[in-house]
PDB file of N, CA and C in Angstrom:
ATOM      1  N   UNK A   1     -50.607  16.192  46.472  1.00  0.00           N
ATOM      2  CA  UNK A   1     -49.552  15.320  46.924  1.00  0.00           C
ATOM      3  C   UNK A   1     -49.069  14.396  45.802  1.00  0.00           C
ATOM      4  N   UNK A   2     -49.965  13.877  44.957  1.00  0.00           N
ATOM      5  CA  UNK A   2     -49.733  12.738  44.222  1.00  0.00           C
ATOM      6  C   UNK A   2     -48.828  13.586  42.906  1.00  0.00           C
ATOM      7  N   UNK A   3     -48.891  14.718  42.629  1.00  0.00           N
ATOM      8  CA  UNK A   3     -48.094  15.661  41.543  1.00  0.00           C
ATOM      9  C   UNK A   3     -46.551  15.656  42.342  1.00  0.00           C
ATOM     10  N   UNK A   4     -46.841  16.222  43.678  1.00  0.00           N
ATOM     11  CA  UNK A   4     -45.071  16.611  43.809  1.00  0.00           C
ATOM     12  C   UNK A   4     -44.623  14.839  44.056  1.00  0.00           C
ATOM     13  N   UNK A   5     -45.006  13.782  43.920  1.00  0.00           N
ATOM     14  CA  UNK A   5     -44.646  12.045  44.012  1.00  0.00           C
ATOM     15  C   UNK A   5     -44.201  12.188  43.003  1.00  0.00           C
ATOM     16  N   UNK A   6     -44.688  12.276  41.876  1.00  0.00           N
ATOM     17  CA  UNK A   6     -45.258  12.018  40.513  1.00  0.00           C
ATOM     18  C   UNK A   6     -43.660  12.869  40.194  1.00  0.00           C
ATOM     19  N   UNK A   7     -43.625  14.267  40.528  1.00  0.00           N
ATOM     20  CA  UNK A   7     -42.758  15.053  39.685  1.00  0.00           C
ATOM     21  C   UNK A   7     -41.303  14.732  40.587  1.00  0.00           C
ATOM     22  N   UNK A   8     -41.374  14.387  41.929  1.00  0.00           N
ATOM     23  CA  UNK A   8     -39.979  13.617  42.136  1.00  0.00           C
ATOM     24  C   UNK A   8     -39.623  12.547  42.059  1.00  0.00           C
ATOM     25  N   UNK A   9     -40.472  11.529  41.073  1.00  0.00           N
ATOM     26  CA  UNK A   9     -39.850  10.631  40.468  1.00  0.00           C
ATOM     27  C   UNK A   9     -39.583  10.978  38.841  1.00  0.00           C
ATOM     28  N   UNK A  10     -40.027  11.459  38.694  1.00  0.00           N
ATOM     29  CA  UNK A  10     -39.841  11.730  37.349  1.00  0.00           C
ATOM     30  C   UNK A  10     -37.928  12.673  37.338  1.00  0.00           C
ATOM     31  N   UNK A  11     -38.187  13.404  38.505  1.00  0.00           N
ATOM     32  CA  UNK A  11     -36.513  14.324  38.769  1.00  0.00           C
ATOM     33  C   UNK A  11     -35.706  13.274  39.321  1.00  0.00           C
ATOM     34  N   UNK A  12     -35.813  12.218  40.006  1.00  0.00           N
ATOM     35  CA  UNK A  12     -34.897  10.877  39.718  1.00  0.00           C
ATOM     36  C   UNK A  12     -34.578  10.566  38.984  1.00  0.00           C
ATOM     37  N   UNK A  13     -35.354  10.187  38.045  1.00  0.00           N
ATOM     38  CA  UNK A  13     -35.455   9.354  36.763  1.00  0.00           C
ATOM     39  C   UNK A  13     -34.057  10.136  35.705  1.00  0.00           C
ATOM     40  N   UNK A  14     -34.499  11.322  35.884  1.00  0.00           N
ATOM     41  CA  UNK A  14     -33.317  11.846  35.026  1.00  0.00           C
ATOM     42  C   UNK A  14     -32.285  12.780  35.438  1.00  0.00           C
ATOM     43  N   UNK A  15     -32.025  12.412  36.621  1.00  0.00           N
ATOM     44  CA  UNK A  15     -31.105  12.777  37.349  1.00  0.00           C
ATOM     45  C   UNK A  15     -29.939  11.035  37.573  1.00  0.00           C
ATOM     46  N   UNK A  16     -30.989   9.968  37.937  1.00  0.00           N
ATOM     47  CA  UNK A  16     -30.658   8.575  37.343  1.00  0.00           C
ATOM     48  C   UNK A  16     -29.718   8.506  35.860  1.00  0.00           C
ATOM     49  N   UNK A  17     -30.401   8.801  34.649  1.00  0.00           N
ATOM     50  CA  UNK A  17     -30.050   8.866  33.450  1.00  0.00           C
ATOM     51  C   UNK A  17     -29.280   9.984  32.667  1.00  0.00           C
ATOM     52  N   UNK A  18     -29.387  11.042  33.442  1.00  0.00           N
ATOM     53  CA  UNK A  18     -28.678  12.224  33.187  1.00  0.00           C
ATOM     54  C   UNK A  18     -26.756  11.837  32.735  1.00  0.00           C
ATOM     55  N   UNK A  19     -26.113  12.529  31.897  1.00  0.00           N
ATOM     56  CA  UNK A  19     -25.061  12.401  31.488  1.00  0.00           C
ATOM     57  C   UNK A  19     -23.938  13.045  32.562  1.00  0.00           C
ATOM     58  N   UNK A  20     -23.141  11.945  33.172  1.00  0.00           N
ATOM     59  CA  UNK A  20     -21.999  11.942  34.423  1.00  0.00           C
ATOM     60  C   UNK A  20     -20.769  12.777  33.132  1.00  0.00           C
ATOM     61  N   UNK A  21     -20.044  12.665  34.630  1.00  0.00           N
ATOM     62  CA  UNK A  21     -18.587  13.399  33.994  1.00  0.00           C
ATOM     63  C   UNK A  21     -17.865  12.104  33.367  1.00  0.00           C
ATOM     64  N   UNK A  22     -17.948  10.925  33.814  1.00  0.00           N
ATOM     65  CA  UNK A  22     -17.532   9.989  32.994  1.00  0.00           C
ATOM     66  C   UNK A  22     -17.900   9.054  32.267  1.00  0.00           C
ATOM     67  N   UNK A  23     -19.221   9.690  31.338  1.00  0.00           N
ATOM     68  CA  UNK A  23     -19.777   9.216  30.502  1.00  0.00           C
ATOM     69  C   UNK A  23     -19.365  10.074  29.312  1.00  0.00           C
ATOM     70  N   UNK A  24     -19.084  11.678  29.866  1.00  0.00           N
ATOM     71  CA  UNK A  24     -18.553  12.427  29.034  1.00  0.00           C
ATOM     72  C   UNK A  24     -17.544  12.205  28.239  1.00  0.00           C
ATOM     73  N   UNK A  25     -16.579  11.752  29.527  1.00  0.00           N
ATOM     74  CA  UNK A  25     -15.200  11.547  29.446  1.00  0.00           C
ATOM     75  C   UNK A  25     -15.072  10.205  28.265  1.00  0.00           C
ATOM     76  N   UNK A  26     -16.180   9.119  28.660  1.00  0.00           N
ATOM     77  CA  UNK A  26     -15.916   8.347  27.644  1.00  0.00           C
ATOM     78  C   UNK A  26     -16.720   8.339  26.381  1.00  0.00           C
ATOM     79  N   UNK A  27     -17.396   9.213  26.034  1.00  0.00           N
ATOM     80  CA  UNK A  27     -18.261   9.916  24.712  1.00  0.00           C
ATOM     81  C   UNK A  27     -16.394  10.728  23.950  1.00  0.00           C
ATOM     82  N   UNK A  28     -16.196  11.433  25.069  1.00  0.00           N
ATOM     83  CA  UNK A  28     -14.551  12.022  24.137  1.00  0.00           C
ATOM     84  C   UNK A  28     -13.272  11.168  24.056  1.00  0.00           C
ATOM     85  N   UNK A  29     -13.428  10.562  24.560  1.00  0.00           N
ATOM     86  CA  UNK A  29     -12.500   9.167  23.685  1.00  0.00           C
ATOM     87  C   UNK A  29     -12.520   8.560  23.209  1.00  0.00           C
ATOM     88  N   UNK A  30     -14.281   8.141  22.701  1.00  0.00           N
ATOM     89  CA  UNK A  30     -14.601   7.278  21.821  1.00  0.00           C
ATOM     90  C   UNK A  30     -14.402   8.467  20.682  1.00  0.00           C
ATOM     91  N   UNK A  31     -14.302   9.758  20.464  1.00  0.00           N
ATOM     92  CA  UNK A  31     -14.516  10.614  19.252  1.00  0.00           C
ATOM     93  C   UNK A  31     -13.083  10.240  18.993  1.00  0.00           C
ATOM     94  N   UNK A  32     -12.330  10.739  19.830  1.00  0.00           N
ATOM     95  CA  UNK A  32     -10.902  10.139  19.928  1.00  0.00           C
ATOM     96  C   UNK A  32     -10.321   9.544  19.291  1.00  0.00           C
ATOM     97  N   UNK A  33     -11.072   8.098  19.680  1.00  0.00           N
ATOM     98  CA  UNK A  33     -10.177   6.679  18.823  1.00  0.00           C
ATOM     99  C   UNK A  33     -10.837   6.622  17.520  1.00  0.00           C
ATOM    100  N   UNK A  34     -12.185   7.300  17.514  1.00  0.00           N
ATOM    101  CA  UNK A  34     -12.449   7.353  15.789  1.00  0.00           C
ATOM    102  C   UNK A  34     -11.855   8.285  15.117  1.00  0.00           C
ATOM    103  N   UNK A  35     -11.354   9.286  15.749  1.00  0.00           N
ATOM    104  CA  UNK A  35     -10.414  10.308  14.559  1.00  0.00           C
ATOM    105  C   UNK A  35      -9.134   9.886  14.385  1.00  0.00           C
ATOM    106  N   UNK A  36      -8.514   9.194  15.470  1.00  0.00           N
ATOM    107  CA  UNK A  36      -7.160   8.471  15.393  1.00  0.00           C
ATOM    108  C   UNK A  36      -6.994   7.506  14.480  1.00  0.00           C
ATOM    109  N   UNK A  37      -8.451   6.847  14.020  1.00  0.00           N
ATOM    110  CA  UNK A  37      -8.675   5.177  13.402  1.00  0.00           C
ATOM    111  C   UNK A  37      -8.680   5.858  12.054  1.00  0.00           C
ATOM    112  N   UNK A  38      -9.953   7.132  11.772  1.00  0.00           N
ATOM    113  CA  UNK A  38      -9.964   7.158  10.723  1.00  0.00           C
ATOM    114  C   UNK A  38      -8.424   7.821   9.966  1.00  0.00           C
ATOM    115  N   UNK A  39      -7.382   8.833  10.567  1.00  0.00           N
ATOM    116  CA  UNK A  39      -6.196   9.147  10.350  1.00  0.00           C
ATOM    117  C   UNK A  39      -5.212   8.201  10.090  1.00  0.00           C
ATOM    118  N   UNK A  40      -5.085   6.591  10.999  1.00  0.00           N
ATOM    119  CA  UNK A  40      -4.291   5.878  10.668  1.00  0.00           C
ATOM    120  C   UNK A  40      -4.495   5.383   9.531  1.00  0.00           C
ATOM    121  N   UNK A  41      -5.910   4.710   9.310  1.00  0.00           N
ATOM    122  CA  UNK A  41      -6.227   4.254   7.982  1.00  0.00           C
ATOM    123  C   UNK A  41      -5.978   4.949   6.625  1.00  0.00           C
ATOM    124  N   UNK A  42      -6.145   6.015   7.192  1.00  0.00           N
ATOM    125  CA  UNK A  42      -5.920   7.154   5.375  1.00  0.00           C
ATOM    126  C   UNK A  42      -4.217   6.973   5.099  1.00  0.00           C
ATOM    127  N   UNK A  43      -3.250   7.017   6.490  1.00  0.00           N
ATOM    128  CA  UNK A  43      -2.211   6.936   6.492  1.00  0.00           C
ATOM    129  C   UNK A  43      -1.829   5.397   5.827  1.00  0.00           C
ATOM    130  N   UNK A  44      -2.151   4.232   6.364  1.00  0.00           N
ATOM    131  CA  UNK A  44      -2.279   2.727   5.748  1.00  0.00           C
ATOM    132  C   UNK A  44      -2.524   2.761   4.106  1.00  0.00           C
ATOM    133  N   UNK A  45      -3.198   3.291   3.734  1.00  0.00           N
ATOM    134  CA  UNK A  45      -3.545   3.536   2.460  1.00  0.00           C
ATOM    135  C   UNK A  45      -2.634   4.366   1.988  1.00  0.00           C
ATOM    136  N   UNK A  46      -1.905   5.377   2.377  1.00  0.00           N
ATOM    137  CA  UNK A  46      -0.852   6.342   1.326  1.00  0.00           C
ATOM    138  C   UNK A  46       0.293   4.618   1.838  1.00  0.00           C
ATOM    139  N   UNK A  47       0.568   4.420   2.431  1.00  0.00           N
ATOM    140  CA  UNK A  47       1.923   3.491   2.592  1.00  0.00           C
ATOM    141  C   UNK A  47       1.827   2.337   1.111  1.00  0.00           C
ATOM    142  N   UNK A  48       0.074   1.604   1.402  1.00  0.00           N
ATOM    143  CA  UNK A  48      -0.186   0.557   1.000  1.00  0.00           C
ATOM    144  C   UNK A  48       0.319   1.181  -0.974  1.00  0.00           C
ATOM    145  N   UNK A  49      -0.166   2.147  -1.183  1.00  0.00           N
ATOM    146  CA  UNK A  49       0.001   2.940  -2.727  1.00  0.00           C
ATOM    147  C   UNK A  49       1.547   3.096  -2.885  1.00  0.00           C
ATOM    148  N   UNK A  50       1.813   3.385  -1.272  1.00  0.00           N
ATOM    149  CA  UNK A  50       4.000   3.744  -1.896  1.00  0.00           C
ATOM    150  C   UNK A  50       4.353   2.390  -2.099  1.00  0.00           C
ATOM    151  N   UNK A  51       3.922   1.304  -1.706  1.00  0.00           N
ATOM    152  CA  UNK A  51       4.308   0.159  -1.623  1.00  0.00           C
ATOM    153  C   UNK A  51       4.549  -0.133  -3.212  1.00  0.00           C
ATOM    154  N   UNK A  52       3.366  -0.269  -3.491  1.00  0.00           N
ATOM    155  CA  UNK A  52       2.658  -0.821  -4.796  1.00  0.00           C
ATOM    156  C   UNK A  52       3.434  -0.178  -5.942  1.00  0.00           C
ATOM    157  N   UNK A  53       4.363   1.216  -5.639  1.00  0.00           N
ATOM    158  CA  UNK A  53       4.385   2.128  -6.694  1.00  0.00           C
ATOM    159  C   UNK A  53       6.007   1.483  -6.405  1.00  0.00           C
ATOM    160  N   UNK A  54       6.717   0.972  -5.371  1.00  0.00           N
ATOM    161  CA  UNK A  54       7.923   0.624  -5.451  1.00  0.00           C
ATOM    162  C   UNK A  54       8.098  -0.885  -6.295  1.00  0.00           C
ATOM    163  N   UNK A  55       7.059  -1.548  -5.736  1.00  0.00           N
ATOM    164  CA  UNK A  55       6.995  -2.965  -6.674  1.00  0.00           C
ATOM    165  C   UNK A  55       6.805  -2.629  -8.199  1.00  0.00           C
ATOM    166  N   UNK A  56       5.750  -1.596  -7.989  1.00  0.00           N
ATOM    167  CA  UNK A  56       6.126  -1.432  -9.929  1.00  0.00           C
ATOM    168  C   UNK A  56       7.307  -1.242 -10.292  1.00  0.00           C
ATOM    169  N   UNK A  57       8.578  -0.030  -9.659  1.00  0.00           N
ATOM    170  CA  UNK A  57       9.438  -0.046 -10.174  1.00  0.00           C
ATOM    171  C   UNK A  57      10.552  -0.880 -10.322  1.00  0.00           C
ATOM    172  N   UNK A  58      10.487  -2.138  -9.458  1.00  0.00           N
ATOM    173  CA  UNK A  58      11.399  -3.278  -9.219  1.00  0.00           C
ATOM    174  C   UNK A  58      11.964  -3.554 -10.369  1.00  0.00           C
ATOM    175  N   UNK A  59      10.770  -3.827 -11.005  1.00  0.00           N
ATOM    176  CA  UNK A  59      10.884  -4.828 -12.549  1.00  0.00           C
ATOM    177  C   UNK A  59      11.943  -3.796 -13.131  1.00  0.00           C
ATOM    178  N   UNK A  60      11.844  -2.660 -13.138  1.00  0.00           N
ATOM    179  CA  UNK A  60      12.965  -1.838 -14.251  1.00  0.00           C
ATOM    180  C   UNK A  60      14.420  -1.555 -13.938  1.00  0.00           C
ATOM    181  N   UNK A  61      14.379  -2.309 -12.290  1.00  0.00           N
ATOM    182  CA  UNK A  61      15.900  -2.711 -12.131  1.00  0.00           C
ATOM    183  C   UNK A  61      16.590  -3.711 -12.974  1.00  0.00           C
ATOM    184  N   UNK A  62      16.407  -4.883 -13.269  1.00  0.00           N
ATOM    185  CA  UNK A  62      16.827  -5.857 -14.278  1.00  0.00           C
ATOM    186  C   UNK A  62      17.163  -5.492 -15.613  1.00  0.00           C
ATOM    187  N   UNK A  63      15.642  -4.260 -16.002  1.00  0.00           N
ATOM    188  CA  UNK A  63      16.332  -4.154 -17.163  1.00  0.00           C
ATOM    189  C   UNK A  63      16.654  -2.825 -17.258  1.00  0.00           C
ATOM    190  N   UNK A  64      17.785  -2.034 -16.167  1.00  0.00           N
ATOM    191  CA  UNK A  64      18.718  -1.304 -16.230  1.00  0.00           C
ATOM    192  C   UNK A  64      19.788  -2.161 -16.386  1.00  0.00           C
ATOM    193  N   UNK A  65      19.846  -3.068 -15.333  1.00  0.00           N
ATOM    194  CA  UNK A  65      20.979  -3.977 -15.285  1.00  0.00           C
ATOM    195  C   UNK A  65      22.062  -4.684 -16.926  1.00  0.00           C
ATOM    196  N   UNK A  66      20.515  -4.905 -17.290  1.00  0.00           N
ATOM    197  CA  UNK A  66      20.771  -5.624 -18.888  1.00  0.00           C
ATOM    198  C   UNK A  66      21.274  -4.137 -19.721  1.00  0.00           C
ATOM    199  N   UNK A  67      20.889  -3.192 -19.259  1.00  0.00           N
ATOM    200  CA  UNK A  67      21.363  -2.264 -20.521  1.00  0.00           C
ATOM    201  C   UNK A  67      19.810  -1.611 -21.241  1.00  0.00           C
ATOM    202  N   UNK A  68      18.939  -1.832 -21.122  1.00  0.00           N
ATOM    203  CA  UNK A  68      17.590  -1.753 -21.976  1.00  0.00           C
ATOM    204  C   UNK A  68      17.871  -0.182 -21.783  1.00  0.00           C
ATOM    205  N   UNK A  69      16.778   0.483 -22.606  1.00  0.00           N
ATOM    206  CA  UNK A  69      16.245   1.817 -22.548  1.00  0.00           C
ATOM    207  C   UNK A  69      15.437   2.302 -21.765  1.00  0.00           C
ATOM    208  N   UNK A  70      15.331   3.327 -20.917  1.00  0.00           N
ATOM    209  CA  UNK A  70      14.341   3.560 -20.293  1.00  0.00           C
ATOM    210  C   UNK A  70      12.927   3.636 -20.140  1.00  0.00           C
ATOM    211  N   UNK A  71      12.001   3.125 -19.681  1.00  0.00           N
ATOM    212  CA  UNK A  71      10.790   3.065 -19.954  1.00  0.00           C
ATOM    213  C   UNK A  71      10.056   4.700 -19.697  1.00  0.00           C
ATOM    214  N   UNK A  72       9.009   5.139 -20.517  1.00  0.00           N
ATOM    215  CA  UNK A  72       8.423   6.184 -19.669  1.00  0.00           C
ATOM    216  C   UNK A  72       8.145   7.441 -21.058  1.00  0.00           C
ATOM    217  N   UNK A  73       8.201   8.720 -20.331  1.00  0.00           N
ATOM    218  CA  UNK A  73       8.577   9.892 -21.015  1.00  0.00           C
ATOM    219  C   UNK A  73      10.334   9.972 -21.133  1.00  0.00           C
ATOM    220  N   UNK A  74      10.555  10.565 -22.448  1.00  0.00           N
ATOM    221  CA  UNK A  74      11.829  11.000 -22.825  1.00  0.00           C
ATOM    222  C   UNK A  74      12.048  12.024 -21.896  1.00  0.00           C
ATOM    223  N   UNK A  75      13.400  11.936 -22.005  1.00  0.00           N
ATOM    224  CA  UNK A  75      13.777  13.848 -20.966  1.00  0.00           C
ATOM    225  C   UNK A  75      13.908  14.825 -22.560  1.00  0.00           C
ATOM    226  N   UNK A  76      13.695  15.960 -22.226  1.00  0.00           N
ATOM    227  CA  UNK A  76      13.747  16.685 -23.991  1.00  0.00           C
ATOM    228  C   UNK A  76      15.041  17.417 -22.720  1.00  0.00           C
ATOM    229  N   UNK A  77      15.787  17.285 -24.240  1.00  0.00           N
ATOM    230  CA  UNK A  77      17.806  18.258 -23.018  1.00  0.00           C
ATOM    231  C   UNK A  77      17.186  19.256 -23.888  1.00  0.00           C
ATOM    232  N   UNK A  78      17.760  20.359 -23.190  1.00  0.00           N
ATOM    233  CA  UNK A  78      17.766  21.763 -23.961  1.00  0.00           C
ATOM    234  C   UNK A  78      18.222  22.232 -24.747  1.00  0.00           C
ATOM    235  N   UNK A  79      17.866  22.458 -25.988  1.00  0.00           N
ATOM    236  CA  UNK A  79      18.774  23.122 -27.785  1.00  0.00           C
ATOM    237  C   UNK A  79      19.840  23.884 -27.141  1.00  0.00           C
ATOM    238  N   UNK A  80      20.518  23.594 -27.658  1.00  0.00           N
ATOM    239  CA  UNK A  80      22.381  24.283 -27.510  1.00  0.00           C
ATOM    240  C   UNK A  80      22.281  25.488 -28.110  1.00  0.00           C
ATOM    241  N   UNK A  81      22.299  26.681 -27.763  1.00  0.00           N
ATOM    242  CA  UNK A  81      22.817  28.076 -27.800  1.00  0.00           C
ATOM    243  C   UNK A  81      23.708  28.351 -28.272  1.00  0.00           C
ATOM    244  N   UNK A  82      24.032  29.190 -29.263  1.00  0.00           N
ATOM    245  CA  UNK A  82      25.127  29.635 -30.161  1.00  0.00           C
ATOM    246  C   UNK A  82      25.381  31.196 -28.981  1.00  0.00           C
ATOM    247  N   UNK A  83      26.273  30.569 -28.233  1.00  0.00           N
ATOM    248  CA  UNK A  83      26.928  32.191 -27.279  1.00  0.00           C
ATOM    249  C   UNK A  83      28.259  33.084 -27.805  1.00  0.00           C
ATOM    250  N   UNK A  84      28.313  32.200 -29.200  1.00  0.00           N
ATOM    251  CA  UNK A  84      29.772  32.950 -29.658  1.00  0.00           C
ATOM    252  C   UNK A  84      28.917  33.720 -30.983  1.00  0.00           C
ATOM    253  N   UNK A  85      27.876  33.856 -31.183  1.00  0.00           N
ATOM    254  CA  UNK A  85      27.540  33.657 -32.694  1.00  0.00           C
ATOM    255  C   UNK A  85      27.110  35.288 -32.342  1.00  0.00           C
ATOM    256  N   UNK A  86      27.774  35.917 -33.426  1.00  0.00           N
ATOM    257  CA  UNK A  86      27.927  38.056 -33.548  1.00  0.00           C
ATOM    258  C   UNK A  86      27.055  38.041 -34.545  1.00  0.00           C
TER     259      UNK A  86
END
């Protein structure tokens, strides 16, 4: 007697603690809002870099304005072709 006591509390116990449908439900929305969190953030970070890369170029509005030279790599134009040359 004291085994089948013994073994239907023990089948309470984790039938008690056992995982519901809406424990499930909220185990997959917590995965959820962490794949959403970690996606926005990577996204926050490409913006936060376009940001940064537009403020760099600010400064070289003024000195287009003034006339200056371009900062950077040269463009190389392409050697001119002799198309008449027999």
């Amino acid at each position: 007697m004291w085994k089948l006591t013994k073994q239907y509390w023990k089948d309470v116990w984790v039938l008690l603690w056992s995982k519901t449908t809406i424990d499930e439900k909220a185990i997959a929305t917590v995965k959820e809002i962490k794949k959403r969190y970690k996606l926005t953030s990577k996204e926050l970070q490409d913006v936060a870099n376009a940001i940064k890369e537009v403020g760099n170029q600010i400064g070289d509005i003024d000195d287009a304005v003034k006339g200056k030279a371009r900062k950077g790599r040269k463009v190389k134009m392409p050697k001119p072709t002799n198309m008449n040359k027999k």
